[in-house]
Protein backbone atom coordinates (compact mmCIF):
# COMPACT_ATOMS: atom_id res chain seq x y z
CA UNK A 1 10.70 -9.89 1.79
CA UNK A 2 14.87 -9.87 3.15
CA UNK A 3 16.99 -7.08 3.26
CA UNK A 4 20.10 -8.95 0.75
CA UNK A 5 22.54 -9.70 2.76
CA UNK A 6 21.05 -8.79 6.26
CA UNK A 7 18.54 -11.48 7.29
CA UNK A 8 16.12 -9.13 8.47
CA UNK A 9 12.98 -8.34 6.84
CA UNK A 10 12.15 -5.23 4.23
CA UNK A 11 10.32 -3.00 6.94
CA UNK A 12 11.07 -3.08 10.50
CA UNK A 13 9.09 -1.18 12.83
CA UNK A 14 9.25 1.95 14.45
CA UNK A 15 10.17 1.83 18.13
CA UNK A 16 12.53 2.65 21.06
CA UNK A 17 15.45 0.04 19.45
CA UNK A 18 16.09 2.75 16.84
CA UNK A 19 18.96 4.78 17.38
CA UNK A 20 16.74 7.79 15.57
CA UNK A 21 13.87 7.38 18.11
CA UNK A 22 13.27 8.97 21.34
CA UNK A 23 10.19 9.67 23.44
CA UNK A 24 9.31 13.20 22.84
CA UNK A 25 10.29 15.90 24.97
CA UNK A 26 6.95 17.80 25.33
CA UNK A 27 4.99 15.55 27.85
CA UNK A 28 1.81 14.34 26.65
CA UNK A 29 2.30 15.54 23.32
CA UNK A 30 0.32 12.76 21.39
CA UNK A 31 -2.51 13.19 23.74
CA UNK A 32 -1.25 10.34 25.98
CA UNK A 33 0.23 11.88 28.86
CA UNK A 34 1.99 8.53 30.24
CA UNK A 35 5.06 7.13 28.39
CA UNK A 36 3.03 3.86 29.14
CA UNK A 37 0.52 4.50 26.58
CA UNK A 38 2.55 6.77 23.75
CA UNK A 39 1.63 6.40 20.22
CA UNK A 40 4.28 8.71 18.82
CA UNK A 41 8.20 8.74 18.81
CA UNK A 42 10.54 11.82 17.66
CA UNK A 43 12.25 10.96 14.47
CA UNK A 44 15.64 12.10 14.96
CA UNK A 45 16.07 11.26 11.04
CA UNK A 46 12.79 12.90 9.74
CA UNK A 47 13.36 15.68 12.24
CA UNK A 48 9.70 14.85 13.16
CA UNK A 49 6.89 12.85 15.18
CA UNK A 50 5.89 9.45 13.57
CA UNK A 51 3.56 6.62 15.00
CA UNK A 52 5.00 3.85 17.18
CA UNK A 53 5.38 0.81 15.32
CA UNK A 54 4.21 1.96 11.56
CA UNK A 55 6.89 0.58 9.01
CA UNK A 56 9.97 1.93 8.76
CA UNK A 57 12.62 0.90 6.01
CA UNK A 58 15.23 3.06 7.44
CA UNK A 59 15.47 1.92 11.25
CA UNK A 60 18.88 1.54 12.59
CA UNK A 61 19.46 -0.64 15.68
CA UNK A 62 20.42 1.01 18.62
CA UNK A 63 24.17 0.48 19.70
CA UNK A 64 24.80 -1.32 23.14
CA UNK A 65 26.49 0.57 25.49
């Protein structure tokens, strides 16, 4: 399914090209302990942790600096 207008699909996914996301701050926090091998991203939105890539309808593309 599109997004009218947009050309990009219904869900993208949640990663590091969100402007919302960031690696958390607490190291290790999901139990990885190496930004290599995170599973979960602060939600800057949700004001929470949510899993790396899991659907997100509300991801907004990080501006290039």
């Amino acid at each position: 399914m599109k997004r009218a207008g947009t050309g990009s699909t219904l869900f993208d996914f949640c990663d590091l090209a969100c402007e919302y996301a960031e690696i958390p701050k607490e190291t290790g926090i999901d139990g990885s302990g190496s930004c290599r091998t995170f599973i979960a991203l602060y939600c800057n939105r949700k004001k929470m942790l949510v899993h790396k890539n899991h659907p997100c309808s509300k991801k907004l593309p990080r501006k290039k600096h």
